[in-house]
C-alpha atoms as a PDB file:
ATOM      1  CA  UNK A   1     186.171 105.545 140.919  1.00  0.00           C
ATOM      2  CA  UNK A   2     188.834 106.330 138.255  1.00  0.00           C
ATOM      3  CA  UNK A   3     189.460 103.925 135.297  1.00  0.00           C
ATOM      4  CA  UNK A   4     190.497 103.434 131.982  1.00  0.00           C
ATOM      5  CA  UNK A   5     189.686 101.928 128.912  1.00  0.00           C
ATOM      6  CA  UNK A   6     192.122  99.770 127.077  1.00  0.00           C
ATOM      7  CA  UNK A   7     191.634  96.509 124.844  1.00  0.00           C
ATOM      8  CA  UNK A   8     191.404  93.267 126.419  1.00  0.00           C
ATOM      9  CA  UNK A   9     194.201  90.841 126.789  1.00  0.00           C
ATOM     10  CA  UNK A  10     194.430  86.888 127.701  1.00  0.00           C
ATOM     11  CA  UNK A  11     195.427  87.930 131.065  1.00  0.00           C
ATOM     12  CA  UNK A  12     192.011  89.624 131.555  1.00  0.00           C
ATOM     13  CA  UNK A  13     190.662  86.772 131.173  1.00  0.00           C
ATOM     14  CA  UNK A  14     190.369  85.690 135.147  1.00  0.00           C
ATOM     15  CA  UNK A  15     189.219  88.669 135.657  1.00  0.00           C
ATOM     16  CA  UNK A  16     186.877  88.340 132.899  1.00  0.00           C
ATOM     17  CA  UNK A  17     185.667  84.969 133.975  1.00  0.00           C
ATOM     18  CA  UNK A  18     185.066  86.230 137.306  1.00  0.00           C
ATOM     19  CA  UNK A  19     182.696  88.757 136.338  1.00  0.00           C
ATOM     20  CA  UNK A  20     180.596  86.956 133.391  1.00  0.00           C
ATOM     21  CA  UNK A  21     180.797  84.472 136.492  1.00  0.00           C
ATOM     22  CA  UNK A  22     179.238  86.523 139.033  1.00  0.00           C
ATOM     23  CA  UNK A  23     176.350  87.739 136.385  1.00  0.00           C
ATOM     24  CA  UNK A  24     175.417  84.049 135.583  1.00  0.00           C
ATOM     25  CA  UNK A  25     174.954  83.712 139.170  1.00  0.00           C
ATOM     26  CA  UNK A  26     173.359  86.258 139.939  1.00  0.00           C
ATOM     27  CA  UNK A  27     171.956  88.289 137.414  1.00  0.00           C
ATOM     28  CA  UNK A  28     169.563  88.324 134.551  1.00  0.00           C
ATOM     29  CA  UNK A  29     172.008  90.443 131.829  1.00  0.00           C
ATOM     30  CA  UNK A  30     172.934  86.664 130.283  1.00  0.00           C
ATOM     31  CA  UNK A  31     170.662  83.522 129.766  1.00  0.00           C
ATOM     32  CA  UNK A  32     173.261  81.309 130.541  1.00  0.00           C
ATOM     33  CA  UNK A  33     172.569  78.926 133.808  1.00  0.00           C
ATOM     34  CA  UNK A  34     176.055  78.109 134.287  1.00  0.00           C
ATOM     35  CA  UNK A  35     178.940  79.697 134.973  1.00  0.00           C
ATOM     36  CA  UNK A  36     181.611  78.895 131.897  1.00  0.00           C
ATOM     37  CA  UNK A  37     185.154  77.863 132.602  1.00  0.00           C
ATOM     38  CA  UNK A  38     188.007  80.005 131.978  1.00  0.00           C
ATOM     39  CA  UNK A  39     189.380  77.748 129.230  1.00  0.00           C
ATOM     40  CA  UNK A  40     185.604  78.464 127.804  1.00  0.00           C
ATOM     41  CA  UNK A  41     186.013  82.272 128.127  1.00  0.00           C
ATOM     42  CA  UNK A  42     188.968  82.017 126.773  1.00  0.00           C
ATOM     43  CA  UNK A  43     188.165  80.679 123.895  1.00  0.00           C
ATOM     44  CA  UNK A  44     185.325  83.042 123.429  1.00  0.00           C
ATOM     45  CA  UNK A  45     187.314  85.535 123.548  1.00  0.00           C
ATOM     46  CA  UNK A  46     189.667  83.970 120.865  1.00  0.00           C
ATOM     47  CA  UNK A  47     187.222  83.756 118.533  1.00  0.00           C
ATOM     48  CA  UNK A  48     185.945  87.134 119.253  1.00  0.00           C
ATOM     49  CA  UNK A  49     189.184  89.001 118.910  1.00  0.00           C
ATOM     50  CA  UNK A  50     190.465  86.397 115.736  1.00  0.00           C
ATOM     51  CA  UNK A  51     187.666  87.936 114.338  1.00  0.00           C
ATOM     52  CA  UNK A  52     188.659  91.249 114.175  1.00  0.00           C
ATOM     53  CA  UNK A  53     185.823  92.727 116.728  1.00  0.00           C
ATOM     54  CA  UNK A  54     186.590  95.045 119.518  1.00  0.00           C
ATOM     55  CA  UNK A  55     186.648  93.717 122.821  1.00  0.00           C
ATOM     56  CA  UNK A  56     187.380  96.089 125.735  1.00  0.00           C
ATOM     57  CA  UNK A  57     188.289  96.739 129.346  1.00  0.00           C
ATOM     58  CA  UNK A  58     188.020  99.192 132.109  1.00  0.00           C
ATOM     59  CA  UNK A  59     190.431  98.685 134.848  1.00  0.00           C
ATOM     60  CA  UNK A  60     191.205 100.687 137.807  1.00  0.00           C
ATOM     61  CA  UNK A  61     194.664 102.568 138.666  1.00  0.00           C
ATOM     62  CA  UNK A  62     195.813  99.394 140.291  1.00  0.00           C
ATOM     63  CA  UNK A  63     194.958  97.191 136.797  1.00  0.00           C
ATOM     64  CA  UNK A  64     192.259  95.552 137.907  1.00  0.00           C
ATOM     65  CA  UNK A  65     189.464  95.229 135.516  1.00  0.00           C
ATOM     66  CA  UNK A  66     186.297  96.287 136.189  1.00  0.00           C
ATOM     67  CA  UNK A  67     184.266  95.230 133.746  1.00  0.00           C
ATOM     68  CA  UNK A  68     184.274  94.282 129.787  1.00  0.00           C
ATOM     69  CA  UNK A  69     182.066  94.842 127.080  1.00  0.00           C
ATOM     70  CA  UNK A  70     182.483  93.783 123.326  1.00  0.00           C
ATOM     71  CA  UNK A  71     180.676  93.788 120.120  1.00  0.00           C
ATOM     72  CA  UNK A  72     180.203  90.567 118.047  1.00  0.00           C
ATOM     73  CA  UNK A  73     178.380  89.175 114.932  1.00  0.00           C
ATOM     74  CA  UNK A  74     174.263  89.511 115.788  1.00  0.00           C
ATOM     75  CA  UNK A  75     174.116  86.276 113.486  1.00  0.00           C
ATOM     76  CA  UNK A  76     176.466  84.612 111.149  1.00  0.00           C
ATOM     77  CA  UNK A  77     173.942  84.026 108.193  1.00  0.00           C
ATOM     78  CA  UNK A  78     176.261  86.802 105.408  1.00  0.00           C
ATOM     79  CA  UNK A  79     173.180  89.209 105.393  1.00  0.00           C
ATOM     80  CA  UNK A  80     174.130  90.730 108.627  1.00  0.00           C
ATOM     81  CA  UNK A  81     177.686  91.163 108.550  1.00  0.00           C
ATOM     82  CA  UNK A  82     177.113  95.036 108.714  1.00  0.00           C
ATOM     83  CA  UNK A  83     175.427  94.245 111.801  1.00  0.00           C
ATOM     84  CA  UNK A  84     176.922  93.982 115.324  1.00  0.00           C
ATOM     85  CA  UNK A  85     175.457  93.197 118.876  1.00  0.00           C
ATOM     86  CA  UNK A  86     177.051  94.158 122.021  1.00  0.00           C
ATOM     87  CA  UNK A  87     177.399  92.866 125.749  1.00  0.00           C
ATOM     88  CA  UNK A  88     178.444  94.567 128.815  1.00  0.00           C
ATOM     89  CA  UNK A  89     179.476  93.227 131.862  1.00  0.00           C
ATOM     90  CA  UNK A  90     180.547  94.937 134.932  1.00  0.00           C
ATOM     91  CA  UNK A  91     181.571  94.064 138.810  1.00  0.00           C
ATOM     92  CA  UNK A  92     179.708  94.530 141.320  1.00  0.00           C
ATOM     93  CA  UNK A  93     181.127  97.244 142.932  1.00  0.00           C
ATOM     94  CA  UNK A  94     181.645  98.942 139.482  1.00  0.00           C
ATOM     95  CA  UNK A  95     177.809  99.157 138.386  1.00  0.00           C
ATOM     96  CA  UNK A  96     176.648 102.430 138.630  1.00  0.00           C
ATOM     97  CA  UNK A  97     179.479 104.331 138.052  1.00  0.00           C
ATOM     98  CA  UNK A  98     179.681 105.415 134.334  1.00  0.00           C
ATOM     99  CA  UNK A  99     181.539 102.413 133.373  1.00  0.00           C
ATOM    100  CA  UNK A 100     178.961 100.957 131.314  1.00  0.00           C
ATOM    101  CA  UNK A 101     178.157 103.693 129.325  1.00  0.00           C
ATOM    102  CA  UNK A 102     181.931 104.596 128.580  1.00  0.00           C
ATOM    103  CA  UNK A 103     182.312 100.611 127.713  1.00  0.00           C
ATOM    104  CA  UNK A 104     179.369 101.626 125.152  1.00  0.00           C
ATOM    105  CA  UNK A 105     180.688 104.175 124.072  1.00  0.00           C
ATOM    106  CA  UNK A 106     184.181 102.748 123.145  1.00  0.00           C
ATOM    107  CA  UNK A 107     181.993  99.713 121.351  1.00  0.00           C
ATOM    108  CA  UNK A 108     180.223 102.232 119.231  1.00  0.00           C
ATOM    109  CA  UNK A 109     183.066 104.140 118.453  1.00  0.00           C
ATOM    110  CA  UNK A 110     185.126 100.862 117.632  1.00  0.00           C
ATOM    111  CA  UNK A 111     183.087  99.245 115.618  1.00  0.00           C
ATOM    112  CA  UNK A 112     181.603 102.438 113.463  1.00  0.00           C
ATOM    113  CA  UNK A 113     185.650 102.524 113.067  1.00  0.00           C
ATOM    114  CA  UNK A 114     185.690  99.334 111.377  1.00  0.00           C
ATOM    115  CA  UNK A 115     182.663  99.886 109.060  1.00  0.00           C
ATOM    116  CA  UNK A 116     179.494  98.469 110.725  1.00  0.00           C
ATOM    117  CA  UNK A 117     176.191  99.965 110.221  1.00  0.00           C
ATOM    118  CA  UNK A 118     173.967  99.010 113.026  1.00  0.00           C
ATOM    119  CA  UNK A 119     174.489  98.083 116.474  1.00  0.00           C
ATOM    120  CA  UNK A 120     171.616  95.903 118.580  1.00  0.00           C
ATOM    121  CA  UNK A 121     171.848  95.543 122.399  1.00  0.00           C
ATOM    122  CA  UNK A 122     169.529  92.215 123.037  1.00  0.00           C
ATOM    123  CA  UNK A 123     168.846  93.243 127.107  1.00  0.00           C
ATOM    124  CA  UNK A 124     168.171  90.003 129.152  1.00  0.00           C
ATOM    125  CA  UNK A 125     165.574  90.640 131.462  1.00  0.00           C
ATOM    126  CA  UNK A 126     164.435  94.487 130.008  1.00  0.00           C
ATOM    127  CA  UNK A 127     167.126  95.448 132.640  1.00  0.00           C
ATOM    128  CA  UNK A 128     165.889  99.000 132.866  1.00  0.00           C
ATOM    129  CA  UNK A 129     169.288 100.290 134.248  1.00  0.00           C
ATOM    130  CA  UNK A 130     170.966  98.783 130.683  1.00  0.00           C
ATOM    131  CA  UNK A 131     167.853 100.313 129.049  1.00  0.00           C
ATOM    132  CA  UNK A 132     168.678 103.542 130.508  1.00  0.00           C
ATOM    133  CA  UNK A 133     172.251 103.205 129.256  1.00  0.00           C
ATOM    134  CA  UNK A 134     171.543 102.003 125.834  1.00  0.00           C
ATOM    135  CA  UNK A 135     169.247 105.450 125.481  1.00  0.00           C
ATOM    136  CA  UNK A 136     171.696 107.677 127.041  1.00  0.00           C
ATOM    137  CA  UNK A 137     173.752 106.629 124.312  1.00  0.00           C
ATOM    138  CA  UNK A 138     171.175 107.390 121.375  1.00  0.00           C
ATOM    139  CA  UNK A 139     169.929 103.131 121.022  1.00  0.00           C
ATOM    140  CA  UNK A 140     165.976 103.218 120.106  1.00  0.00           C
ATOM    141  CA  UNK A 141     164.122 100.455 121.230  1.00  0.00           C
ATOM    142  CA  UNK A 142     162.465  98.127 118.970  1.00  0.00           C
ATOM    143  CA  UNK A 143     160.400  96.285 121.028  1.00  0.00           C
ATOM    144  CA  UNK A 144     159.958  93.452 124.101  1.00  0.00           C
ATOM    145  CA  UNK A 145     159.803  89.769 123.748  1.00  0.00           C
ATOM    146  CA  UNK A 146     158.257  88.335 126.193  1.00  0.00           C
ATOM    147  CA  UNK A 147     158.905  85.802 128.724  1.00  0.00           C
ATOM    148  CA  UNK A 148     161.759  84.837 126.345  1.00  0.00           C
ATOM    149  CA  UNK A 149     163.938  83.388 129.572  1.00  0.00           C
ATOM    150  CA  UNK A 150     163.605  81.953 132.543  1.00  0.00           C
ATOM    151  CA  UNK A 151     165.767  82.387 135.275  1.00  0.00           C
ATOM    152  CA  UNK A 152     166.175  82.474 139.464  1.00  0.00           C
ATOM    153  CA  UNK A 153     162.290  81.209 139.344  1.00  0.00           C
ATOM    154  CA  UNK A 154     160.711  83.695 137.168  1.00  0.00           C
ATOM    155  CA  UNK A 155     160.063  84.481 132.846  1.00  0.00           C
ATOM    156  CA  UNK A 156     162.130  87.373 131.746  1.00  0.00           C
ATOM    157  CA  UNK A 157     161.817  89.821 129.029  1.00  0.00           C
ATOM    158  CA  UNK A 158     164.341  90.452 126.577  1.00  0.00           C
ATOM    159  CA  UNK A 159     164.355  93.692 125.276  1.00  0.00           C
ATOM    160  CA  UNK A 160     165.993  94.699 121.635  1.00  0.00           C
ATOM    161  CA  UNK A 161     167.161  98.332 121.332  1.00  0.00           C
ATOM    162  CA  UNK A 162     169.346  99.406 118.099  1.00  0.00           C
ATOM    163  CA  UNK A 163     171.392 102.212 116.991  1.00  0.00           C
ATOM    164  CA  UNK A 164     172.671 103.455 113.638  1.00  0.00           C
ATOM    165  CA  UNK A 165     176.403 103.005 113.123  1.00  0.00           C
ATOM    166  CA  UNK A 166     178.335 105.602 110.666  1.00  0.00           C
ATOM    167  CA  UNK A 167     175.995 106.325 107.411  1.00  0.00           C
ATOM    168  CA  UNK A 168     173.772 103.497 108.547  1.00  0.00           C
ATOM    169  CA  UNK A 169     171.404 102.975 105.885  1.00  0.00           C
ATOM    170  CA  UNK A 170     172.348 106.388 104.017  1.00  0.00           C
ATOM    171  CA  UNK A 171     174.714 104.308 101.856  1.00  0.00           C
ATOM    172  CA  UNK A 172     175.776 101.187 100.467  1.00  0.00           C
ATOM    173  CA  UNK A 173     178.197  99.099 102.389  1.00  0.00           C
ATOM    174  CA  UNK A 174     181.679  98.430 100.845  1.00  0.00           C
ATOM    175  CA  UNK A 175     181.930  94.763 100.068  1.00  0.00           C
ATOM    176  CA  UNK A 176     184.707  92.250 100.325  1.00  0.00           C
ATOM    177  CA  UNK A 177     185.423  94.402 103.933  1.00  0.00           C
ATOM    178  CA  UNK A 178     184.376  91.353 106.794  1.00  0.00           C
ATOM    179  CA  UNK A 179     185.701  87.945 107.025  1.00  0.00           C
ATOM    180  CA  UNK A 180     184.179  85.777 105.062  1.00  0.00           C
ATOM    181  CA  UNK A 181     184.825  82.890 107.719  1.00  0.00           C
ATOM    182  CA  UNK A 182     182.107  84.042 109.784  1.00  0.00           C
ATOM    183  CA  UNK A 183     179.741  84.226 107.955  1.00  0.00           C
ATOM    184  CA  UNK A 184     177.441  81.424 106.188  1.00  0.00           C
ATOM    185  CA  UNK A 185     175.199  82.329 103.300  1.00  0.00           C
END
C-alpha cells in the first residue's frame, strides 16, 4: 500500500471522523465510549491546528486518508509547554502497514521542528502493537497503570512511553516561544 504524508485539512475531517469513529467502537487505543460528531472533530481539530501543533495525514494515491496522527499539549498547566503527547489513528485496512510508524515519525520530526523537548505516547490498553511502534521509533517506557480504563467488558492498562525531543534536557528551553493561551499557570 503506497501513501503519503501531508498535513491535515477540514476536508479530512469525514474521513477523520470515520476512523477515530471506528476505534471508539471497536478498539481500546482511546477511552472514549462514544463516537464524537463531526462538528466535535472538527472542532478538535480547530483547536489543535489554532494552536500551532502538527496534525497529519496519510492518504492513498486516490486521496483517501488512511489514518491521522497529531501531537498536542500533554497538559495545559505552563510547566509542560515543552512537552507534547501524541495519538495515532489508523483504518482498518491500513494497520499494519508502516503507516503508523511513518505518522510517528512525521510527529517527532514536526514537533522537535517547533522546539519541544519531550514527547509521551499515553497507550490505551498497553496495545503491544503501538508499544512496538513507539520503540521502533526510540520511545522508552516509563511504566503501566493499571486497570486505568474500562472498556468492551474488561480493565485496561494504559501504558506511558516517552522520548527526548531535540536537546531534551541538555539545555534550557527558549522562553516566550508557545502560546501563552494554552497554557494556565
Amino acid at each position: 500500500m503506497t501513501f503519503t504524508l501531508r498535513d491535515a485539512v477540514a476536508a479530512d475531517l469525514p474521513a477523520i471522523t470515520e476512523i477515530y469513529r471506528e476505534s471508539v467502537l471497536n478498539g481500546v487505543a482511546t477511552y472514549e465510549l462514544t463516537p464524537p460528531s463531526e462538528a466535535e472533530m472538527a472542532l478538535r481539530f480547530s483547536t489543535i491546528t489554532g494552536s500551532g501543533y502538527p496534525y497529519v495525514a496519510a492518504v492513498d494515491e486516490r486521496g483517501i486518508v488512511l489514518g491521522y496522527a497529531y501531537a498536542f499539549a500533554f497538559r495545559t498547566r505552563a510547566a509542560y509547554r515543552f512537552l507534547v503527547e501524541d495519538s495515532i489513528y489508523l483504518a482498518p485496512e491500513a494497520r499494519g502497514r508502516g503507516i503508523g510508524r511513518a505518522l510517528l515519525e512525521e510527529l517527532v520530526r514536526r514537533s522537535t521542528a517547533l522546539g519541544f523537548r519531550q514527547m509521551v505516547a499515553v497507550i490505551g490498553g498497553a496495545h503491544p502493537a503501538s508499544i512496538a511502534v513507539h520503540r521502533a521509533v526510540g520511545f522508552a517506557h516509563q511504566g503501566t497503570m493499571k486497570a486505568t480504563g474500562f472498556k468492551h467488558g474488561r480493565w485496561l492498562d494504559t501504558a506511558i512511553m516517552q522520548l527526548p525531543l531535540g536537546e531534551g534536557t541538555d539545555t534550557l528551553p527558549p522562553e516566550g516561544v508557545y502560546p501563552d493561551t494554552l497554557y494556565r499557570s
